[in-house]
N, C-alpha and C. Protein backbone atom coordinates (compact mmCIF):
# COMPACT_ATOMS: atom_id res chain seq x y z
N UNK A 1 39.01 129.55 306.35
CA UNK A 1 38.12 128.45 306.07
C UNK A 1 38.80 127.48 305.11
N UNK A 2 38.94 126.27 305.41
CA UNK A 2 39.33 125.47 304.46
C UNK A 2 38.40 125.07 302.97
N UNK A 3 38.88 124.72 301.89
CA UNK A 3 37.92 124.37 300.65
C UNK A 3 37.02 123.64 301.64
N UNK A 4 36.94 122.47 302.15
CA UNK A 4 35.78 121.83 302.35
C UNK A 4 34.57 122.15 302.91
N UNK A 5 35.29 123.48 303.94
CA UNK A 5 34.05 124.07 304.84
C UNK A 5 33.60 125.06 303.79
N UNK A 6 34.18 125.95 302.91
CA UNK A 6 33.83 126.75 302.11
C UNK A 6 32.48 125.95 301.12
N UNK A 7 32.89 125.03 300.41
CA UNK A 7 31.99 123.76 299.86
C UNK A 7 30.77 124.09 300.28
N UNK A 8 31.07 123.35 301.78
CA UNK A 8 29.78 122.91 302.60
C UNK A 8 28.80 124.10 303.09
N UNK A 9 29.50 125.56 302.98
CA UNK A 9 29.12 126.79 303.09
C UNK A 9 28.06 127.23 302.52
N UNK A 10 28.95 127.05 300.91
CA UNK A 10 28.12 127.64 299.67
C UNK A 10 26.97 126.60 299.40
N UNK A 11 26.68 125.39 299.61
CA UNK A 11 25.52 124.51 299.88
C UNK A 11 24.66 124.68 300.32
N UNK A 12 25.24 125.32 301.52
CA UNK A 12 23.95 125.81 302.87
C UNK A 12 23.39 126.58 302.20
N UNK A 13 23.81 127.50 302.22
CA UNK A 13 23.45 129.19 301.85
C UNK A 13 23.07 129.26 300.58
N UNK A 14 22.92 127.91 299.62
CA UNK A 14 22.73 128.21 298.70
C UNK A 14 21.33 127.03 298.78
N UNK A 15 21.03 125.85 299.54
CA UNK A 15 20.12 125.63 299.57
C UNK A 15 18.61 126.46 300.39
N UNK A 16 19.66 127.19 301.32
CA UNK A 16 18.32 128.10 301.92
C UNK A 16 17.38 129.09 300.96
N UNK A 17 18.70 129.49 300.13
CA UNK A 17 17.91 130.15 299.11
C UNK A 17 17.31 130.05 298.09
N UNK A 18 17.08 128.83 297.57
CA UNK A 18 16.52 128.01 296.47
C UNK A 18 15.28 127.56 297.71
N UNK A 19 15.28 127.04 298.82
CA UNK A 19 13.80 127.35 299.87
C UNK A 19 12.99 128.52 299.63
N UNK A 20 13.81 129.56 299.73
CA UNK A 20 12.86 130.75 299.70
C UNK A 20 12.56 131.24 298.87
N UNK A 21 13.26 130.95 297.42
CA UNK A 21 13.28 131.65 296.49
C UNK A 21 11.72 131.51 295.89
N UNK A 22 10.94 130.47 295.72
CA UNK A 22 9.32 130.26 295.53
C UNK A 22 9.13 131.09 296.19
N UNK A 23 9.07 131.26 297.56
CA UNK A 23 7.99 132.10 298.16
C UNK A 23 8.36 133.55 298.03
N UNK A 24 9.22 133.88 296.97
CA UNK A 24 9.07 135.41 296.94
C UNK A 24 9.02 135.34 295.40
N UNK A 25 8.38 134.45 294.79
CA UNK A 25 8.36 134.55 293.09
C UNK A 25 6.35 134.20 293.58
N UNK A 26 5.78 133.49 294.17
CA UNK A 26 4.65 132.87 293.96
C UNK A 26 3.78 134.44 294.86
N UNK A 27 4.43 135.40 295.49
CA UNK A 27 3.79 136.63 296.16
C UNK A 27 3.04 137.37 295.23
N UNK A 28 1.93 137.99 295.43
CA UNK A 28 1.31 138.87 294.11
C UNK A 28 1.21 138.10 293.16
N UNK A 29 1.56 139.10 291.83
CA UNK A 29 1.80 138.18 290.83
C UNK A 29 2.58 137.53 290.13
N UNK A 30 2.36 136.61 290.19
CA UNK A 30 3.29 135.74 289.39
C UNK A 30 3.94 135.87 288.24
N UNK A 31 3.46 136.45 287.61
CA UNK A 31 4.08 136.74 286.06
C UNK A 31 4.91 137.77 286.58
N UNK A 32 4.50 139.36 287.18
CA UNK A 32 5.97 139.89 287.84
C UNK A 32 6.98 139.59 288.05
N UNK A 33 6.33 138.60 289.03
CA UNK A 33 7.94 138.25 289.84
C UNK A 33 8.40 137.18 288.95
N UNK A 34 8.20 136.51 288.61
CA UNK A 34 8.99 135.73 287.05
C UNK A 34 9.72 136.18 286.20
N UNK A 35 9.12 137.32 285.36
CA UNK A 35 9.69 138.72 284.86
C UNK A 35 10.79 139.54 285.71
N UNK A 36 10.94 139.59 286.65
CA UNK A 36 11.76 140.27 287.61
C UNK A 36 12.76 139.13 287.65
N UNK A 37 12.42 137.84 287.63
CA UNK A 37 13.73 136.84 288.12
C UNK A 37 14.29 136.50 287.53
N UNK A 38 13.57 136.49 285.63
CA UNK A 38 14.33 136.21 284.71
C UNK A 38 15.45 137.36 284.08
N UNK A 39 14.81 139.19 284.08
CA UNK A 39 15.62 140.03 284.26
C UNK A 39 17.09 139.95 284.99
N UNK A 40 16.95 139.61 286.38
CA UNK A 40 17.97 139.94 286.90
C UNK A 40 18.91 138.41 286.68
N UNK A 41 18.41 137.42 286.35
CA UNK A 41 19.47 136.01 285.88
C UNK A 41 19.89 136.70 284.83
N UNK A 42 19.84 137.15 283.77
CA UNK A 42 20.19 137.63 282.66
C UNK A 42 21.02 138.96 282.70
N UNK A 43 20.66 139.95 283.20
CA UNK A 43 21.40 140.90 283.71
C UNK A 43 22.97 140.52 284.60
N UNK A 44 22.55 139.75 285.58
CA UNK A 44 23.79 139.18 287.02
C UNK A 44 24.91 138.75 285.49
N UNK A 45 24.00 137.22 285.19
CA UNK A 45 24.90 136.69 284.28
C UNK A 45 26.08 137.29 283.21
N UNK A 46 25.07 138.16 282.40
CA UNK A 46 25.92 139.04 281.35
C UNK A 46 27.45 139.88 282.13
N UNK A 47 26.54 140.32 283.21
CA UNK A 47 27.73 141.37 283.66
C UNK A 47 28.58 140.59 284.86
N UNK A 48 28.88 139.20 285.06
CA UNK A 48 29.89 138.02 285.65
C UNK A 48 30.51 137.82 284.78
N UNK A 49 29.70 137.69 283.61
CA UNK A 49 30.55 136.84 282.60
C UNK A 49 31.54 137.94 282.44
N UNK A 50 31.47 139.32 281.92
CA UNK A 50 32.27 140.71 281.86
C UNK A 50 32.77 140.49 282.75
N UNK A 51 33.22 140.95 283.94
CA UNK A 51 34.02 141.17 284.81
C UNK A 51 34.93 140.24 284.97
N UNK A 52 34.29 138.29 284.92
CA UNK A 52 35.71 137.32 284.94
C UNK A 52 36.08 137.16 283.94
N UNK A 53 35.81 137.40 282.77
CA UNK A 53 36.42 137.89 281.58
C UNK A 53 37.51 138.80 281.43
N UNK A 54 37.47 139.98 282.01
CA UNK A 54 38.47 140.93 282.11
C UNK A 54 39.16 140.64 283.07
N UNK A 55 39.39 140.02 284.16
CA UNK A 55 39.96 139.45 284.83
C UNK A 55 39.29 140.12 286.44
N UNK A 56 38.62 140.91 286.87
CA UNK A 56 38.47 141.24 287.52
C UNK A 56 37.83 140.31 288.83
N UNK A 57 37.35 139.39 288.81
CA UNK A 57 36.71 138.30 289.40
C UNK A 57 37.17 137.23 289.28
N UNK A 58 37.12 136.36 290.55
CA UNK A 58 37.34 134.98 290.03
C UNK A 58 36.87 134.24 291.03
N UNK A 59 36.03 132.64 290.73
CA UNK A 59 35.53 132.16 291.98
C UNK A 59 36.30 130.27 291.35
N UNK A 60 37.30 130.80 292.43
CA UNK A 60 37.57 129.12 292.90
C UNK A 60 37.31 127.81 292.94
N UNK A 61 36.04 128.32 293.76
CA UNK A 61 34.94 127.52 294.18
C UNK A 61 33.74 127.63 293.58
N UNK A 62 33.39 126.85 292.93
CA UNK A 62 31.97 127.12 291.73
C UNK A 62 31.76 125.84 291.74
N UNK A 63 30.28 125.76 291.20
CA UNK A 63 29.48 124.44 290.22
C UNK A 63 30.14 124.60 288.88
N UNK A 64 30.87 123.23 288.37
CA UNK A 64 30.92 122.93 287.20
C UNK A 64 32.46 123.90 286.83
N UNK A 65 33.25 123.57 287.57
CA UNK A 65 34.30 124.72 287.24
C UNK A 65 35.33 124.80 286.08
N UNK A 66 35.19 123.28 285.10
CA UNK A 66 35.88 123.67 284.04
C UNK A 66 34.80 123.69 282.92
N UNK A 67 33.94 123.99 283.29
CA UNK A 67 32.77 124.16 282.00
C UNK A 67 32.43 125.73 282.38
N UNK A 68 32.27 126.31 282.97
CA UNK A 68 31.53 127.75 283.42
C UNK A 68 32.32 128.53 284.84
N UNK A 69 32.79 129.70 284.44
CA UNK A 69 33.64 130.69 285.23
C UNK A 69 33.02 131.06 286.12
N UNK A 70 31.30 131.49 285.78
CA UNK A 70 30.88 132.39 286.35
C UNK A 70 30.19 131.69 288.04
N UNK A 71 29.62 132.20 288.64
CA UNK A 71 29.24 131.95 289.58
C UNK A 71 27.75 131.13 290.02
N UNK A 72 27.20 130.18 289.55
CA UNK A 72 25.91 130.08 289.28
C UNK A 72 25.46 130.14 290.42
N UNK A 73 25.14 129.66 291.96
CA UNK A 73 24.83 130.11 292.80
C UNK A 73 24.50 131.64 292.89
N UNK A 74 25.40 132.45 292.69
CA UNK A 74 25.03 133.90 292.83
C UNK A 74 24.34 134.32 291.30
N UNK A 75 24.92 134.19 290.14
CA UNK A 75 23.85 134.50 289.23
C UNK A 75 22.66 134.05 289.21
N UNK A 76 22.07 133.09 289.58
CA UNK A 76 20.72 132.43 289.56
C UNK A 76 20.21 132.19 290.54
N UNK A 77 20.17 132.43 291.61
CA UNK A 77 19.82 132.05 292.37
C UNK A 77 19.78 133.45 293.99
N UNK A 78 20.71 133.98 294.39
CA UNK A 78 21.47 134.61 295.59
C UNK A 78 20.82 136.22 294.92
N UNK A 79 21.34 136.46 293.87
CA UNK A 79 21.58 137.80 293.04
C UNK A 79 19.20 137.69 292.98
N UNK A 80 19.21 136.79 291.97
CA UNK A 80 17.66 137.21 291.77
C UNK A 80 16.96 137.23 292.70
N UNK A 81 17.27 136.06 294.25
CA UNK A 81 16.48 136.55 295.13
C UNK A 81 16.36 137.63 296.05
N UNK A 82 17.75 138.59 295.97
CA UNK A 82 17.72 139.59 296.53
C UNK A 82 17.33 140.98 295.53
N UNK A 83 16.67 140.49 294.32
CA UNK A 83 16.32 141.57 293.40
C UNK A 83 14.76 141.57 293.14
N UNK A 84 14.68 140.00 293.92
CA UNK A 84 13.23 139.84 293.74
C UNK A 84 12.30 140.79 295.16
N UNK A 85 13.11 140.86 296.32
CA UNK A 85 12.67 141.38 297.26
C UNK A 85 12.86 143.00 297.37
N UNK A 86 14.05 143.05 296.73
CA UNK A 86 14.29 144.46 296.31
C UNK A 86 12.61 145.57 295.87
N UNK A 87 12.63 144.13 294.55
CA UNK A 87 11.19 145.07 293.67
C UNK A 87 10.32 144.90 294.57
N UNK A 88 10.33 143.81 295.45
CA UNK A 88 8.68 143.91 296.40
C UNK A 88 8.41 144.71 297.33
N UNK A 89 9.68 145.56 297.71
CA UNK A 89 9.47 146.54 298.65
C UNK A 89 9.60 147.89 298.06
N UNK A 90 9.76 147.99 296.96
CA UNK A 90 9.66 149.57 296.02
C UNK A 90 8.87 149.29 295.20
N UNK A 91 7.93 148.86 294.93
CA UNK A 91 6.48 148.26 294.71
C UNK A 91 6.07 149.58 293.77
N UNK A 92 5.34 150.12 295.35
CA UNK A 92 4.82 151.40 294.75
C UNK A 92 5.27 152.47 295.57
N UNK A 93 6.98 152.61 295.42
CA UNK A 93 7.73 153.67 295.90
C UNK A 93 7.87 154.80 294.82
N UNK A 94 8.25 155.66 295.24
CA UNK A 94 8.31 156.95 294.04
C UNK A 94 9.91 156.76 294.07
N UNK A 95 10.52 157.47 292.78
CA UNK A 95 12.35 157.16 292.67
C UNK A 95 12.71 157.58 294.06
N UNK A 96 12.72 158.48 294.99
CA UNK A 96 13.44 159.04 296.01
C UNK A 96 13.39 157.59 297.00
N UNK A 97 12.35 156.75 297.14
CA UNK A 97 12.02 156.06 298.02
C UNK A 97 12.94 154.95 297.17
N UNK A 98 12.46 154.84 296.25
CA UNK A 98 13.64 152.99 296.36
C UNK A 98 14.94 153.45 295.62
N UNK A 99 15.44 155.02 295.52
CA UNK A 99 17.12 155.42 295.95
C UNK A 99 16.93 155.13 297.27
N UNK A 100 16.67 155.26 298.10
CA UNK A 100 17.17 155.40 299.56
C UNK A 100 16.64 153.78 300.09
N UNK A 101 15.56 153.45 299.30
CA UNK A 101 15.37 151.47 299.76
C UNK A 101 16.82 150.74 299.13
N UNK A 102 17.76 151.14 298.48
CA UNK A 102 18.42 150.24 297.71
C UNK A 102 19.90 150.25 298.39
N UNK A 103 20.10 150.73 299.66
CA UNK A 103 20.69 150.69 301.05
C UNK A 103 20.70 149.76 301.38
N UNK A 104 20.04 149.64 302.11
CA UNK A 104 19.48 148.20 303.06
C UNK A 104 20.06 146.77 302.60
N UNK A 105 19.58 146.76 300.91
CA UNK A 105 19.91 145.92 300.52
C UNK A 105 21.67 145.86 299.45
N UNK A 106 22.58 146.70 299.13
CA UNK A 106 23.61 146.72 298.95
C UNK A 106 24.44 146.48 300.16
N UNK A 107 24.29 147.54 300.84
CA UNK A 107 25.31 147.20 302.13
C UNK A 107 25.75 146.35 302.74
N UNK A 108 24.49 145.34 303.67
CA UNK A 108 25.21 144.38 303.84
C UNK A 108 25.53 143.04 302.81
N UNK A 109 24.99 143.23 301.63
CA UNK A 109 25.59 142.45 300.61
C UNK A 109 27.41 142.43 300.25
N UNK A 110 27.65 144.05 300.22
CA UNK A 110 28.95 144.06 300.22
C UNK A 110 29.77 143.83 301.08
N UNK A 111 29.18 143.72 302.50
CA UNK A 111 30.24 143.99 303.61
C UNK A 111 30.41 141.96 303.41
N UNK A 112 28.97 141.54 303.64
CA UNK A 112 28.97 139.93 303.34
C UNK A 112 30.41 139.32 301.99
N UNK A 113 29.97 140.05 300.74
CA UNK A 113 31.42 140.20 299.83
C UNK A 113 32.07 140.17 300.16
N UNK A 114 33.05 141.53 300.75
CA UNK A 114 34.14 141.75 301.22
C UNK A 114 34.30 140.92 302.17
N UNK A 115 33.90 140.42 303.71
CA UNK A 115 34.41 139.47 304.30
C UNK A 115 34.72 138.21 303.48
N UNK A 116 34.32 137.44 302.88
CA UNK A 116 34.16 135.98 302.16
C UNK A 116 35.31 136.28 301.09
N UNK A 117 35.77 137.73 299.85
CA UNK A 117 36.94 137.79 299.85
C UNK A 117 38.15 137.96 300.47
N UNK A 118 38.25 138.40 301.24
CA UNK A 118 39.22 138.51 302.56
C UNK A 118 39.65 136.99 302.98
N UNK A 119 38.62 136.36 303.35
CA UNK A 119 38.56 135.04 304.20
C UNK A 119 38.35 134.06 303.17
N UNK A 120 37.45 133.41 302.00
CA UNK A 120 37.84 132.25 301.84
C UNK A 120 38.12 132.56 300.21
N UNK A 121 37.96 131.70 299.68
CA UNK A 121 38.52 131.36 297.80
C UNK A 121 37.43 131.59 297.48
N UNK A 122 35.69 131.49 297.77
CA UNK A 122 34.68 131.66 297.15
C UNK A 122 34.16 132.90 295.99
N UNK A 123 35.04 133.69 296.29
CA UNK A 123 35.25 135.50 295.42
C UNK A 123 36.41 135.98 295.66
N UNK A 124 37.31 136.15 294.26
CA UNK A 124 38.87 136.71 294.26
C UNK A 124 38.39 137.94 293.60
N UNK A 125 39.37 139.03 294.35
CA UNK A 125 38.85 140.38 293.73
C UNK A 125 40.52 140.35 292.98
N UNK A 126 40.54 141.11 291.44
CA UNK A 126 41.71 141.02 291.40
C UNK A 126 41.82 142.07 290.40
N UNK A 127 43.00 142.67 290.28
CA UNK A 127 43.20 143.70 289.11
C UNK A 127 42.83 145.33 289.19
N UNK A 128 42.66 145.38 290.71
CA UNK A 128 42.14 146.20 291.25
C UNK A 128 40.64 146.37 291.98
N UNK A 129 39.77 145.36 291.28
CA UNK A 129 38.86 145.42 291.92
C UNK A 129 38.55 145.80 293.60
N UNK A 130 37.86 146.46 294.31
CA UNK A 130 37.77 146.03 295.65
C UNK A 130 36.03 146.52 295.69
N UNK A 131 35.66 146.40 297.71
CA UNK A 131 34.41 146.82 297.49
C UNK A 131 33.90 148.14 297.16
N UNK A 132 34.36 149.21 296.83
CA UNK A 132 34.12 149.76 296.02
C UNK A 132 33.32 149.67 294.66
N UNK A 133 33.71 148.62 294.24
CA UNK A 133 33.61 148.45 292.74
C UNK A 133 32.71 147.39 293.03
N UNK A 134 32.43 146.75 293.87
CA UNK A 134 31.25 145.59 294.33
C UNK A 134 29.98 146.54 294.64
N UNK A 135 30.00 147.78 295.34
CA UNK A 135 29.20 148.63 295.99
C UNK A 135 28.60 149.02 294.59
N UNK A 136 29.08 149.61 294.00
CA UNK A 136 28.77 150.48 292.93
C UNK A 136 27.81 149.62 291.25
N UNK A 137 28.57 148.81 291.57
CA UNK A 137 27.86 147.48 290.65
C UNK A 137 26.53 147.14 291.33
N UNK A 138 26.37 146.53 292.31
CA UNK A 138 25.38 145.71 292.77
C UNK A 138 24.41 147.14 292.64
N UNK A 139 24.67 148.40 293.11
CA UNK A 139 23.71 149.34 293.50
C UNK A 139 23.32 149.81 292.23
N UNK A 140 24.13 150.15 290.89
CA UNK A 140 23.54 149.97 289.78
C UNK A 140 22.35 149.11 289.04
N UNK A 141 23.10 147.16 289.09
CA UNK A 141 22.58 146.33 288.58
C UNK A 141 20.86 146.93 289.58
N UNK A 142 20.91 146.78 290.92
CA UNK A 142 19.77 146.46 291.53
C UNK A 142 18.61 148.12 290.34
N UNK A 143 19.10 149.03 290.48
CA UNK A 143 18.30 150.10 289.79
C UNK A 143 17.83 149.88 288.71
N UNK A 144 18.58 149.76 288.12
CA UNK A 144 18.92 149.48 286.34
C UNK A 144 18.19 148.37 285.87
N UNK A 145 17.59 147.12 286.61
CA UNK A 145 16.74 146.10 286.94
C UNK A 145 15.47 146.48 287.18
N UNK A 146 15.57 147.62 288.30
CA UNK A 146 14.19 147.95 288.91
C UNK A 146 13.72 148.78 288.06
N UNK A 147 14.49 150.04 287.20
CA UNK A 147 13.79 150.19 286.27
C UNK A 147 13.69 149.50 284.97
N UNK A 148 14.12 148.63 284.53
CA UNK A 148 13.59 147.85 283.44
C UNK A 148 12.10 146.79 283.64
N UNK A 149 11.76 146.65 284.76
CA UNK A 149 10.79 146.42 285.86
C UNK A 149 10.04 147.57 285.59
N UNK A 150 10.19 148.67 285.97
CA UNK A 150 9.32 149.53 285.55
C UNK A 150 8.73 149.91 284.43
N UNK A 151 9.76 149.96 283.49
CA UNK A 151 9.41 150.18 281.88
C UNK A 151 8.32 148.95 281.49
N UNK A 152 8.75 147.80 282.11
CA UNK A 152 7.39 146.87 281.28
C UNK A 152 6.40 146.85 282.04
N UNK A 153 6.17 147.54 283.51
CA UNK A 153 5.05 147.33 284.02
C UNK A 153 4.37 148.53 283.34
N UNK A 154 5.03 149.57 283.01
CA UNK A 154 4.03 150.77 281.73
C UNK A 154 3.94 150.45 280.59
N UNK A 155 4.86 149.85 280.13
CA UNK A 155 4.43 149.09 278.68
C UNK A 155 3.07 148.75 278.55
N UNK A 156 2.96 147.32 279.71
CA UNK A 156 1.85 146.49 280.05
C UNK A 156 0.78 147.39 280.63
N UNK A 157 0.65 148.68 280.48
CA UNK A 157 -0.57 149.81 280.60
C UNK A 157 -0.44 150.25 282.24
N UNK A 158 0.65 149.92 282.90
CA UNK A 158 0.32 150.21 284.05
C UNK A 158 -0.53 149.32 285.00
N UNK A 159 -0.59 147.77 284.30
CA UNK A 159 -1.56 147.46 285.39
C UNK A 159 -0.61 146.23 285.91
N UNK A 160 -1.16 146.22 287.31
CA UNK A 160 -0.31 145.21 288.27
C UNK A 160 -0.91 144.43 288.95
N UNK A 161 -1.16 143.10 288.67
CA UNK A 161 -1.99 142.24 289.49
C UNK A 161 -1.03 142.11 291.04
N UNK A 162 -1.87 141.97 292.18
CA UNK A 162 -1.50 142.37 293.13
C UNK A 162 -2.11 141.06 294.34
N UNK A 163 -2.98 140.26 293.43
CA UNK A 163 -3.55 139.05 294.01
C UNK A 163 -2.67 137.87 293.62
């Protein structure tokens, strides 16, 4: 892919998901899924900034590329809406159920990864990184999210507006 189609790529794919991204924050309740979107911007972020820091990452192709390393498309946007749908379908799963829901949604995230490093400048794996180390991250961050998600929905007494 040349830079320009890559560009015009990350636009697309990044305006579709700023489309959808309301309609999976405005589902149930709102304060949840707000709470869930601001979690995982904060979470994605911290641990981008780590990894292209240590050198392990690098994106080429970014918004704003001599002001900010990290990826904002995928931290804000790509990353929370696939964490936002994550929590909406382990809702009211027991741990065994959203270990085995958190499949679906790693996998083809990484294989999506791994092709786009392979093929364009949009994600440099470097220093060893490979998908391995993409697999193992994303399937963490997504848990490690879902239960911090959990901890404040018991904090907050256990109750979950659902309208």
């Amino acid at each position: 892919m040349t830079r320009k189609k890559e560009k015009k790529f990350l636009i697309i794919i990044t305006t579709i998901s700023l489309i959808i991204l309301p309609f999976a924050i405005i589902k149930r309740s709102f304060k949840d899924w707000i709470i869930v979107y601001l979690v995982s911007v904060i979470g994605n972020s911290f641990a981008d900034r780590l990894l292209v820091s240590r050198g392990y990452l690098e994106y080429k192709i970014r918004p704003f590329p001599k002001k900010i390393s990290i990826h904002l498309p995928f931290d804000y946007v790509h990353y929370p809406l696939l964490l936002l749908y994550f929590n909406q379908l382990t809702l009211n799963s027991k741990p065994l159920g959203i270990l085995l829901k958190v499949f679906p949604f790693v996998i083809p995230q990484v294989l999506f990864e791994t092709y786009l490093a392979k093929t364009t400048d949009l994600i440099t794996w470097k220093n060893g990184w490979t998908w391995h180390h993409s697999f193992i991250s994303l399937f963490v961050k997504l848990l490690l999210c879902r239960a911090i998600i959990a901890v404040i929905r018991t904090v907050n007494k256990g109750t979950i507006s659902t309208n």
